[in-house]
PDB file of N, CA and C in Angstrom:
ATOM      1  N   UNK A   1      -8.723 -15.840 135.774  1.00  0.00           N
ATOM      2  CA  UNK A   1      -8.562 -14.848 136.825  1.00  0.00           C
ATOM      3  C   UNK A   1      -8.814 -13.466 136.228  1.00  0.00           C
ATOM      4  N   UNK A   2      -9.567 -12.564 137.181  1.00  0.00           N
ATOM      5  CA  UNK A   2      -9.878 -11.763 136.237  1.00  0.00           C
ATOM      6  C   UNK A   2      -9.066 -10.443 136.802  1.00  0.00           C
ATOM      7  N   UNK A   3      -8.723  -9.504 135.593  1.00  0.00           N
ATOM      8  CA  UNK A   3      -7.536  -8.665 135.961  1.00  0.00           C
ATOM      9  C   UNK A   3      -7.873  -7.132 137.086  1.00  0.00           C
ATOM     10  N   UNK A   4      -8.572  -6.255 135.922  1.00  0.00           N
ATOM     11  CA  UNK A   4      -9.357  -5.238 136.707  1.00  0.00           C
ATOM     12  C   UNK A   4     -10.540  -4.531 136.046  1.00  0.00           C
ATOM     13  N   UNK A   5     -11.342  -4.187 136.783  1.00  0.00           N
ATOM     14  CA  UNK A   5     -12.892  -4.032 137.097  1.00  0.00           C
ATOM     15  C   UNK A   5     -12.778  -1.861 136.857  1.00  0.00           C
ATOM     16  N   UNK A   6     -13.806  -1.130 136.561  1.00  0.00           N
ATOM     17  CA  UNK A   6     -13.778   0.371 137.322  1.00  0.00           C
ATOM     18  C   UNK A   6     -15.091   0.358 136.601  1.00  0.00           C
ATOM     19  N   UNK A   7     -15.916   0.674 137.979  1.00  0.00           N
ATOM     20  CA  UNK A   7     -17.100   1.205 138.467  1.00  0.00           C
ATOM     21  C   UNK A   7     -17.175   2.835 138.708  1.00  0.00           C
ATOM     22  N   UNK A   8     -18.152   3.374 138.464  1.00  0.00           N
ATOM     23  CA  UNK A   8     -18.600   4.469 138.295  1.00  0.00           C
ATOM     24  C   UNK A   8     -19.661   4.668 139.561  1.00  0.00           C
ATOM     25  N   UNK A   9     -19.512   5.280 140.108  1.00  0.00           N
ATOM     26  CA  UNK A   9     -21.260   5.731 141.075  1.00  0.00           C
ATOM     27  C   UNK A   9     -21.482   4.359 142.199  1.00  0.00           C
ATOM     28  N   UNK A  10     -20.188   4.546 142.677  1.00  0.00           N
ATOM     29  CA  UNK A  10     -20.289   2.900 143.385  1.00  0.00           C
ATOM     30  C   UNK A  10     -21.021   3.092 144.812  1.00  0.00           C
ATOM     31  N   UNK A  11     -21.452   1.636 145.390  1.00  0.00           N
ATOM     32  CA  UNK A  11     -21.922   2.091 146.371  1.00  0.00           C
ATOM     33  C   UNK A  11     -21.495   0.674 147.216  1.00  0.00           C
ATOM     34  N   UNK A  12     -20.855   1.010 148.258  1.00  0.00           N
ATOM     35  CA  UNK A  12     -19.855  -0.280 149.487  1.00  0.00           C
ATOM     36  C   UNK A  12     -21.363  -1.214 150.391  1.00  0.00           C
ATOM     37  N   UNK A  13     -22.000  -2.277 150.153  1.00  0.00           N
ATOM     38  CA  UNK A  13     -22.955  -2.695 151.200  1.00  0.00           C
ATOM     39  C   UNK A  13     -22.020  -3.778 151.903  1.00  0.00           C
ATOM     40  N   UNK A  14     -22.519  -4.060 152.879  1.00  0.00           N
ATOM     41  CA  UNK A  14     -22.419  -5.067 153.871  1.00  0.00           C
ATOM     42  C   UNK A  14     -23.550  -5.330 154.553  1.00  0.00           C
ATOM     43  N   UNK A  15     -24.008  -6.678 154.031  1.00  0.00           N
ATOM     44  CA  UNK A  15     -25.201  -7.429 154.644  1.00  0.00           C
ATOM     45  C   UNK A  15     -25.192  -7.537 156.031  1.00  0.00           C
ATOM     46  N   UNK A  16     -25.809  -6.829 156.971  1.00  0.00           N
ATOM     47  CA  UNK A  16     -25.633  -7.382 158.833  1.00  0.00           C
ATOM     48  C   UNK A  16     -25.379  -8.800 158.952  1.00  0.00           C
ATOM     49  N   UNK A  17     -26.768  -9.525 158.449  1.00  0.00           N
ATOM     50  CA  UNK A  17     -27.305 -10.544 158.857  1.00  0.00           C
ATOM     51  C   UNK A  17     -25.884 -11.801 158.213  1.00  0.00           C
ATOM     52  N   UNK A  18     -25.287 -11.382 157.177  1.00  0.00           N
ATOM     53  CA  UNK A  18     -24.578 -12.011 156.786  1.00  0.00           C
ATOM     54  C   UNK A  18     -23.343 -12.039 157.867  1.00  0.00           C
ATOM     55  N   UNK A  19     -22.323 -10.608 157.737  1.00  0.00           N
ATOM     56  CA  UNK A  19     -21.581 -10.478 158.581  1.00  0.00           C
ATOM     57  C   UNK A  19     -21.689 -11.344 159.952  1.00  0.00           C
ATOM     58  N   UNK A  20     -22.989 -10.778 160.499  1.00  0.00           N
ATOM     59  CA  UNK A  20     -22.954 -11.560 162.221  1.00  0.00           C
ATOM     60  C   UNK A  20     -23.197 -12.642 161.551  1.00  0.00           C
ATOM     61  N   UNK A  21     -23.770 -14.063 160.810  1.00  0.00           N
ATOM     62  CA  UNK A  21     -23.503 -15.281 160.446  1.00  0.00           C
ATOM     63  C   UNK A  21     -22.018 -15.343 160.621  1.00  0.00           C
ATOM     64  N   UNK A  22     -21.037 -14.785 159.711  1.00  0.00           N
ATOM     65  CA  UNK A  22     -20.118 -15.051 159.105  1.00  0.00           C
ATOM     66  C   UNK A  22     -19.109 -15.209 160.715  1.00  0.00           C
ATOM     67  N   UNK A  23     -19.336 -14.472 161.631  1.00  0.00           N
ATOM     68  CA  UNK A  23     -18.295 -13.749 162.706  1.00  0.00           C
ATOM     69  C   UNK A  23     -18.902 -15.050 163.472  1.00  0.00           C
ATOM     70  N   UNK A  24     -20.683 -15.354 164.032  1.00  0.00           N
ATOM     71  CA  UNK A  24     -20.746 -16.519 164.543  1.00  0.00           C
ATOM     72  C   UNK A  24     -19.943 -17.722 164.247  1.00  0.00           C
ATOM     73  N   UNK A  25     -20.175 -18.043 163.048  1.00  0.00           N
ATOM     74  CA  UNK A  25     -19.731 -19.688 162.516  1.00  0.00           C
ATOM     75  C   UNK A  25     -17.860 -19.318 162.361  1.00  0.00           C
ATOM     76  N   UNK A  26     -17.433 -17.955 162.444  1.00  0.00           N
ATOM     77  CA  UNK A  26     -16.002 -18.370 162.318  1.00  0.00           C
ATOM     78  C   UNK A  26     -15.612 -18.127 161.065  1.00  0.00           C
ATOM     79  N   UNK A  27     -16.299 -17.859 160.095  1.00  0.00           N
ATOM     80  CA  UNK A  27     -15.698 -17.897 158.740  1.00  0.00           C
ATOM     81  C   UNK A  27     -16.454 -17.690 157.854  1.00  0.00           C
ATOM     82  N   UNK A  28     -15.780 -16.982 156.525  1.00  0.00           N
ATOM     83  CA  UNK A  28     -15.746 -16.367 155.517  1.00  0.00           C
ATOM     84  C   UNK A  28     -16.934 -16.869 154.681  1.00  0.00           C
ATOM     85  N   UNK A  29     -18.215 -15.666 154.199  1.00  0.00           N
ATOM     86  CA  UNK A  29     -19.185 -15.643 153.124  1.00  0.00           C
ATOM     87  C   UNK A  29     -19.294 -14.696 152.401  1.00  0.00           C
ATOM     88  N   UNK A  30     -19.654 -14.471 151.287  1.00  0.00           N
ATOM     89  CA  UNK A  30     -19.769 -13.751 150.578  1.00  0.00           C
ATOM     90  C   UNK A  30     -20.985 -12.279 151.663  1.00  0.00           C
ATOM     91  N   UNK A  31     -21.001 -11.400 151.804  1.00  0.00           N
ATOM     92  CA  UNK A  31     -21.671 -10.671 152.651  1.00  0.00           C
ATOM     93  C   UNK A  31     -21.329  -8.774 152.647  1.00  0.00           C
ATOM     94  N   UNK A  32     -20.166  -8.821 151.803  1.00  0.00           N
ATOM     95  CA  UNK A  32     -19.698  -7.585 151.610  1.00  0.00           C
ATOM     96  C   UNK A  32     -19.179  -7.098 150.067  1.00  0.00           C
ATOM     97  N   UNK A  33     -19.694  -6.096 149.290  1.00  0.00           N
ATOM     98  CA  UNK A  33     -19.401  -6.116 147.822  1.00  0.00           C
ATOM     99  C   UNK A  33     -19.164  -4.737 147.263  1.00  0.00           C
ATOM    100  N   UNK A  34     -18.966  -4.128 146.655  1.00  0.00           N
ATOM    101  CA  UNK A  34     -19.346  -3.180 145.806  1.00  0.00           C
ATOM    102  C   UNK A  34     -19.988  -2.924 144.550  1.00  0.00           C
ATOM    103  N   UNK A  35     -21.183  -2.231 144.025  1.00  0.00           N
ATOM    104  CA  UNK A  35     -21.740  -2.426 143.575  1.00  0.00           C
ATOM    105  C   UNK A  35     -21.868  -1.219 142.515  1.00  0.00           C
ATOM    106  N   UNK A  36     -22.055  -0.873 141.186  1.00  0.00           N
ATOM    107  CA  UNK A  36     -22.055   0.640 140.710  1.00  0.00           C
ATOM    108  C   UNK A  36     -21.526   0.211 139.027  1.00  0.00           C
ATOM    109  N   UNK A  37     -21.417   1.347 138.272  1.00  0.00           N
ATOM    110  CA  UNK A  37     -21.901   1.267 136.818  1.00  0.00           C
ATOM    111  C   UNK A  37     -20.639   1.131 136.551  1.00  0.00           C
ATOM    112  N   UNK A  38     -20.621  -0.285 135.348  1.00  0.00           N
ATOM    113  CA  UNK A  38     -19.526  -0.954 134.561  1.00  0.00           C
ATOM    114  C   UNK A  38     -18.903   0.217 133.469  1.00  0.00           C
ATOM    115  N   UNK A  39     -17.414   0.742 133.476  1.00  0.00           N
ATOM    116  CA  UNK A  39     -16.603   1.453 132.798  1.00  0.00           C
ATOM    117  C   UNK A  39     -15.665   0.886 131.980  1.00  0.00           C
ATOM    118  N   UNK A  40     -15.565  -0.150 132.081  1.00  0.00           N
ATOM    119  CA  UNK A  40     -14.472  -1.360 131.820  1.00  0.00           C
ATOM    120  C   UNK A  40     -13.676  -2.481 132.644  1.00  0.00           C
ATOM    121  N   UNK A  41     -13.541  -3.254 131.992  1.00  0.00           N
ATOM    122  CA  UNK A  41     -13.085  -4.515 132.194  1.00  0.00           C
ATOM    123  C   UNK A  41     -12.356  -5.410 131.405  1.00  0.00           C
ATOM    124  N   UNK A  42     -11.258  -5.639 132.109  1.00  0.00           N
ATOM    125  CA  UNK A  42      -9.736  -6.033 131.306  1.00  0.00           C
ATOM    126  C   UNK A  42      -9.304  -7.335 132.170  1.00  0.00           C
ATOM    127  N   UNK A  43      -8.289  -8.185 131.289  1.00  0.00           N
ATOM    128  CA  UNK A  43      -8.122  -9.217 131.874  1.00  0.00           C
ATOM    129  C   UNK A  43      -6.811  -9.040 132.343  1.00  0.00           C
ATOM    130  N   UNK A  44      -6.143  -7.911 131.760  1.00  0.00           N
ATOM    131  CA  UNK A  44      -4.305  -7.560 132.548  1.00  0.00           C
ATOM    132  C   UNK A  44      -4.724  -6.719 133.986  1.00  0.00           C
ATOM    133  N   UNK A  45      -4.174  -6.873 134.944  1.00  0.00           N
ATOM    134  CA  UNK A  45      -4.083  -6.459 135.817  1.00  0.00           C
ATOM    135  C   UNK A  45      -2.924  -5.450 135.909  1.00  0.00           C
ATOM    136  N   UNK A  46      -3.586  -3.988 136.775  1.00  0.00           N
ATOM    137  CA  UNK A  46      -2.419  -2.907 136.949  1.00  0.00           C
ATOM    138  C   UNK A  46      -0.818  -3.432 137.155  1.00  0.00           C
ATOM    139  N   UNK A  47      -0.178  -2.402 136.709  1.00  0.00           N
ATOM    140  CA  UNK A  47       1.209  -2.482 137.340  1.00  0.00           C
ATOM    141  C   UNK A  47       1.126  -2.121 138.960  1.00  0.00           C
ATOM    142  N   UNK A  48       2.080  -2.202 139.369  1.00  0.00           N
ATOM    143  CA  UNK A  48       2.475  -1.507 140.824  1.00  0.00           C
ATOM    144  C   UNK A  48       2.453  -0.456 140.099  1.00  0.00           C
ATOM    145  N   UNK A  49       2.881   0.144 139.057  1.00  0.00           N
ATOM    146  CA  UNK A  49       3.419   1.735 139.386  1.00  0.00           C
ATOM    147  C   UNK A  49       2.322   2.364 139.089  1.00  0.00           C
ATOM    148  N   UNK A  50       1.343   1.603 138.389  1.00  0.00           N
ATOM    149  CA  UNK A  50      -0.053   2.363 138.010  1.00  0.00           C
ATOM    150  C   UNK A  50      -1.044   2.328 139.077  1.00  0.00           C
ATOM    151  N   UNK A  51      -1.250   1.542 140.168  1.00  0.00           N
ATOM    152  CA  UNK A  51      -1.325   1.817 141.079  1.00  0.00           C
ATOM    153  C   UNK A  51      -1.127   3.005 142.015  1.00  0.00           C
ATOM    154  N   UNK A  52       0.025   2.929 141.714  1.00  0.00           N
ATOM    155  CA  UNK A  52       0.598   4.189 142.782  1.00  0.00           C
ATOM    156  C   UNK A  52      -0.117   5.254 142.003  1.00  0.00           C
ATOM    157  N   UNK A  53       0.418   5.088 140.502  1.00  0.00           N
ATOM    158  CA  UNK A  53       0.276   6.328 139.961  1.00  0.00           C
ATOM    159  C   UNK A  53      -1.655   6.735 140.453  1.00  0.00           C
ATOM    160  N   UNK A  54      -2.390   5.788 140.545  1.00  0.00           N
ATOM    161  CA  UNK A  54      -3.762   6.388 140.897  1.00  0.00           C
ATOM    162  C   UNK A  54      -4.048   6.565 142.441  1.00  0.00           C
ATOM    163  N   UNK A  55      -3.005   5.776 143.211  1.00  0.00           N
ATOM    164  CA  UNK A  55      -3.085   6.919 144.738  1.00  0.00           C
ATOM    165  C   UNK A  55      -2.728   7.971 144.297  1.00  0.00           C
ATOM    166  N   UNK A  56      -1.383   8.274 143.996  1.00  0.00           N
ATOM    167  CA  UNK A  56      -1.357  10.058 143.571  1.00  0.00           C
ATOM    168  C   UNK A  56      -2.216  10.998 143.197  1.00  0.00           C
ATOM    169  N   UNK A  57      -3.199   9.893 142.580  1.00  0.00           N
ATOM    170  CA  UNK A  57      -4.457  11.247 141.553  1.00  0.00           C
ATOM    171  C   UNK A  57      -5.893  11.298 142.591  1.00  0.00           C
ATOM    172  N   UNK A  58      -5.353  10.658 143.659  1.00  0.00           N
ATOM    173  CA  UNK A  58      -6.636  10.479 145.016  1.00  0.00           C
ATOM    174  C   UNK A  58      -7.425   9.390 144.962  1.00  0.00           C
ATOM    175  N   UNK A  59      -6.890   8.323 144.434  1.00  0.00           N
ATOM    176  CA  UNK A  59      -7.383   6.961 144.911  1.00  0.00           C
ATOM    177  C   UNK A  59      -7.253   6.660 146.261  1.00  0.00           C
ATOM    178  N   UNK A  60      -7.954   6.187 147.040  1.00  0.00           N
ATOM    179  CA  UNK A  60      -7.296   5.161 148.309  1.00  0.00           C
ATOM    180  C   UNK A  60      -7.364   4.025 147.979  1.00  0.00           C
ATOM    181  N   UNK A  61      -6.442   3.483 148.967  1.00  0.00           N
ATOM    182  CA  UNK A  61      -6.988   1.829 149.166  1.00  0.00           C
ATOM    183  C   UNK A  61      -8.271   1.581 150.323  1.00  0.00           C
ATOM    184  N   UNK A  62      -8.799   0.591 150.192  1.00  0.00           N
ATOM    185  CA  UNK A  62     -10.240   0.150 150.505  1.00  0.00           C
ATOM    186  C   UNK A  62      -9.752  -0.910 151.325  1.00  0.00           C
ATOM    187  N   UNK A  63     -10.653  -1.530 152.584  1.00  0.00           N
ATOM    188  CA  UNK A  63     -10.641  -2.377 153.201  1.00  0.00           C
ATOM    189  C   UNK A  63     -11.627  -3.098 153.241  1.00  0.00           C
ATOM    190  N   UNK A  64     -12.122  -4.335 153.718  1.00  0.00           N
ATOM    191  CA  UNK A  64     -12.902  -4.709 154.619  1.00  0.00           C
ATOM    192  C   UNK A  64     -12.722  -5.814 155.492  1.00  0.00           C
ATOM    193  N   UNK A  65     -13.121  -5.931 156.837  1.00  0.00           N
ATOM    194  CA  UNK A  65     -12.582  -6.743 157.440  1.00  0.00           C
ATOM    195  C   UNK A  65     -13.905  -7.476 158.365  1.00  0.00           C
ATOM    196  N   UNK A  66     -13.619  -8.556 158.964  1.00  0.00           N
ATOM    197  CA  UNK A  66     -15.103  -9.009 159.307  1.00  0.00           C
ATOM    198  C   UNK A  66     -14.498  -9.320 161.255  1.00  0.00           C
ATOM    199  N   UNK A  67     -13.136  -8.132 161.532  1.00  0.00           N
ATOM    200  CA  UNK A  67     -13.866  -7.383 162.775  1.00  0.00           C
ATOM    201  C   UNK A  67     -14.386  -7.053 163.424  1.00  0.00           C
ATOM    202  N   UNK A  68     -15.036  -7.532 164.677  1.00  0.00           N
ATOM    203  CA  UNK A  68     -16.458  -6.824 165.185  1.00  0.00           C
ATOM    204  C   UNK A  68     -16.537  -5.139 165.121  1.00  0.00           C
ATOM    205  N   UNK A  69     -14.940  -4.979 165.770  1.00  0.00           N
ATOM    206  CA  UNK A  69     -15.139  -3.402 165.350  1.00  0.00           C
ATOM    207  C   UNK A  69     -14.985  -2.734 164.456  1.00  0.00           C
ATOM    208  N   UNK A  70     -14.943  -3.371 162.981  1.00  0.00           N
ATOM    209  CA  UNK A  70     -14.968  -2.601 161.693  1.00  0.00           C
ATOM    210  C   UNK A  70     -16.080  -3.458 161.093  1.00  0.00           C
ATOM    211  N   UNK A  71     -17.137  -3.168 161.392  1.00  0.00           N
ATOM    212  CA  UNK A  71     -18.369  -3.257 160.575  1.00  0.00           C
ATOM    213  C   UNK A  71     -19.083  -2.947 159.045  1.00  0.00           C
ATOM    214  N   UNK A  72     -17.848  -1.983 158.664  1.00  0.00           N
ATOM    215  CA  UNK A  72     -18.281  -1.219 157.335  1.00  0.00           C
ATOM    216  C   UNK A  72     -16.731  -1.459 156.016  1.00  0.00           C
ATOM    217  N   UNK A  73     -16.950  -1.333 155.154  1.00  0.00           N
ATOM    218  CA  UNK A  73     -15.509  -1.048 154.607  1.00  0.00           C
ATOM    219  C   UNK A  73     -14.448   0.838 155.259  1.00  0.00           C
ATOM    220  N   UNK A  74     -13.309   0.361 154.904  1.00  0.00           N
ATOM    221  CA  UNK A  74     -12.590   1.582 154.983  1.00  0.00           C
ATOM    222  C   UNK A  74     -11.282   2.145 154.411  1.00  0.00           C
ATOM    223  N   UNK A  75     -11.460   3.039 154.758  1.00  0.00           N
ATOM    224  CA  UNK A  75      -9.895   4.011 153.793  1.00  0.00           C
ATOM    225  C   UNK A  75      -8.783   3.040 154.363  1.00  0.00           C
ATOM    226  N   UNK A  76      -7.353   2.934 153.675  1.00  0.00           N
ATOM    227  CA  UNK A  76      -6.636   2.447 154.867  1.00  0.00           C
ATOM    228  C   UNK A  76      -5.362   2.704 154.698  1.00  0.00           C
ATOM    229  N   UNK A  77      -5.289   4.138 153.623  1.00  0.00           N
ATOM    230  CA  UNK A  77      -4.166   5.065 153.521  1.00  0.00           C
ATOM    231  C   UNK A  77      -4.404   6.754 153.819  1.00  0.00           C
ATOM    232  N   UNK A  78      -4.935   7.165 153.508  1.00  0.00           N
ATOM    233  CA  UNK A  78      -4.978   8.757 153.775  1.00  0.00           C
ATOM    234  C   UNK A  78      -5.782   8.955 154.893  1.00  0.00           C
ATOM    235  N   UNK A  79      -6.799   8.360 154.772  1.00  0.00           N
ATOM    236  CA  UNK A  79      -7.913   8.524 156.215  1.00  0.00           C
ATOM    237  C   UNK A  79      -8.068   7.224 156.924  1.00  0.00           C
ATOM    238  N   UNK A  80      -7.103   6.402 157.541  1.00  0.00           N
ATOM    239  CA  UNK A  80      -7.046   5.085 157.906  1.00  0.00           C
ATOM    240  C   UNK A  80      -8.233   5.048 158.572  1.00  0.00           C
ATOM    241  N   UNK A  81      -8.988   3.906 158.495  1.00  0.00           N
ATOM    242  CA  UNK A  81      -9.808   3.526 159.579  1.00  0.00           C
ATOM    243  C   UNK A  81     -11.616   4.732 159.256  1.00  0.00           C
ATOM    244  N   UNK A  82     -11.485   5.217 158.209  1.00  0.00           N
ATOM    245  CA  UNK A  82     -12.424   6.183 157.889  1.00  0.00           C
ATOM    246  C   UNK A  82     -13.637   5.683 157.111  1.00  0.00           C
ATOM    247  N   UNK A  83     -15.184   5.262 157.812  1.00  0.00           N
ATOM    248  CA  UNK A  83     -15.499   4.376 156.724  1.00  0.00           C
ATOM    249  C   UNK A  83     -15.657   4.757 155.642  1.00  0.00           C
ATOM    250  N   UNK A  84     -15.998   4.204 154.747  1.00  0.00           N
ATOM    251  CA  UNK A  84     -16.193   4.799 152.992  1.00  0.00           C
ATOM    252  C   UNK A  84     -17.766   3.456 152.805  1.00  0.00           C
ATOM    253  N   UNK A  85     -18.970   4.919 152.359  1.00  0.00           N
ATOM    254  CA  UNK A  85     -20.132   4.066 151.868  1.00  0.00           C
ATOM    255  C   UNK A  85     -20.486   3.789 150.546  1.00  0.00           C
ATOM    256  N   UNK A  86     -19.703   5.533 149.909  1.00  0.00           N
ATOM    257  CA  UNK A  86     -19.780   5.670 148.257  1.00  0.00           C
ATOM    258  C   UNK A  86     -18.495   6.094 147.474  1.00  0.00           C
ATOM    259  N   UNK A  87     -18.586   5.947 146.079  1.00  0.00           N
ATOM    260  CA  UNK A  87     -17.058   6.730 145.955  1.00  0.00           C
ATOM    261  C   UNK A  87     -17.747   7.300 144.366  1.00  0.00           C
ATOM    262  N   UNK A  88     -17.019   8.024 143.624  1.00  0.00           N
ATOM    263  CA  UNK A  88     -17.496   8.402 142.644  1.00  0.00           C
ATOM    264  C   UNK A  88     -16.788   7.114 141.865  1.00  0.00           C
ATOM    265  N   UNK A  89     -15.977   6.590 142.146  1.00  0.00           N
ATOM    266  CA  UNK A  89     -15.161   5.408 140.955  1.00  0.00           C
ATOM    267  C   UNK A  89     -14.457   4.830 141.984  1.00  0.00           C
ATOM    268  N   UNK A  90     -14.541   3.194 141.410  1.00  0.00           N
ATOM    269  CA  UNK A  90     -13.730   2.443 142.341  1.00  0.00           C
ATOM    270  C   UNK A  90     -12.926   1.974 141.174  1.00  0.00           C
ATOM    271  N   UNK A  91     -11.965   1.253 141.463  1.00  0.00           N
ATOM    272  CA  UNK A  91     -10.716   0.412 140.516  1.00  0.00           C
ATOM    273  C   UNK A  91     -10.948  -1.328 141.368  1.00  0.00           C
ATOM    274  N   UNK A  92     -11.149  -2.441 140.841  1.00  0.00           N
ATOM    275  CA  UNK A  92     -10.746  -3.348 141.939  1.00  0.00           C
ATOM    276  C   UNK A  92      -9.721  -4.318 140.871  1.00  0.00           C
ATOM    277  N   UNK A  93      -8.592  -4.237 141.178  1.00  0.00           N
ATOM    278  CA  UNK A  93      -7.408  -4.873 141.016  1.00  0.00           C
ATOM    279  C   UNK A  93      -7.069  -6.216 141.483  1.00  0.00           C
ATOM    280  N   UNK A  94      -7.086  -7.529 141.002  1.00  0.00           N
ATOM    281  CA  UNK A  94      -6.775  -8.256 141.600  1.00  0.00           C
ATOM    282  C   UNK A  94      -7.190  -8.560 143.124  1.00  0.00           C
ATOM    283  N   UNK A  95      -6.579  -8.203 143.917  1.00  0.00           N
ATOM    284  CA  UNK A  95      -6.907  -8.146 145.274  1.00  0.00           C
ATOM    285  C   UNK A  95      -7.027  -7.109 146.087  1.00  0.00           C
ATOM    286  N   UNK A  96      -6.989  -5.970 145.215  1.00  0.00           N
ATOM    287  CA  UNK A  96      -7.192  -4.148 145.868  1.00  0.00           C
ATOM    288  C   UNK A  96      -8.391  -3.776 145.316  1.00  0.00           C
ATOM    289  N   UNK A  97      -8.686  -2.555 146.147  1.00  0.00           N
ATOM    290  CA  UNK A  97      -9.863  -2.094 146.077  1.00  0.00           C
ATOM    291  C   UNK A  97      -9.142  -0.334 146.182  1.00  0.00           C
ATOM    292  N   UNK A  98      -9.524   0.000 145.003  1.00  0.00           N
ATOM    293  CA  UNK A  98      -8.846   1.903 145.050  1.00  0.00           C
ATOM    294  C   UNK A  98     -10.328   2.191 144.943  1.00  0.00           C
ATOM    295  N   UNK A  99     -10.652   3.192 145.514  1.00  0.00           N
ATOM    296  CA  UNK A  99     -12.018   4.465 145.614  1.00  0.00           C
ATOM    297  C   UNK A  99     -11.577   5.856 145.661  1.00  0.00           C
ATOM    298  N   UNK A 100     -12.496   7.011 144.693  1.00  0.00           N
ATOM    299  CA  UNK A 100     -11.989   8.163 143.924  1.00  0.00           C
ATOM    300  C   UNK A 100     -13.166   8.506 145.039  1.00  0.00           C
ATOM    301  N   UNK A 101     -13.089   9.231 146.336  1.00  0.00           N
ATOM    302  CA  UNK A 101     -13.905   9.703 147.527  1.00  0.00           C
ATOM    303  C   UNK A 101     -14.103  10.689 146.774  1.00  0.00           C
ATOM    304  N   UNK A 102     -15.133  11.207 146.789  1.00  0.00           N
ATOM    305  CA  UNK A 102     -15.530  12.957 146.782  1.00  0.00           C
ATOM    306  C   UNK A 102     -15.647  13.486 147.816  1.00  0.00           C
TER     307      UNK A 102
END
């Protein structure tokens, strides 16, 4: 299992053609990713408090959902519901996704 990931110059895609597959048939494909330059990679995963500690420094948390009406990824603490296409640095944690918005 792998712990956590931070990307540099990231950039959020979501395949259409995948998505509408995925929403037709009912279920889950690979179709949505982030993509951007390797900074490191560790097999311990954050604390909670280090977490927090990088919302404090202007991380958000990241979404994506395969919603008809959320089509894109998004913020889903400071700017809920706000999409996000790029970030200058992402963190992906276990099962979170933090992005450093400019």
């Amino acid at each position: 299992m792998l712990g956590c990931v931070k990307l540099t110059n990231a950039v959020f895609e979501v395949e259409r053609k995948g998505r509408e597959r995925a929403i037709a048939q009912g279920r889950k494909n690979v179709h949505a990713y982030v993509v951007g330059i390797l900074q490191f990679l560790q097999w311990e995963q954050l604390t909670n408090e280090a977490v927090r500690s990088l919302i404090g420094l202007g991380y958000q948390r990241v979404t994506y959902n395969l919603h008809p009406d959320h089509p894109l990824f998004y913020c889903k603490d400071v700017m809920p519901y706000t999409p996000i296409t790029t970030a200058k640095a992402v963190i992906l944690n276990n099962k979170i996704a933090l992005a450093l918005v400019e």
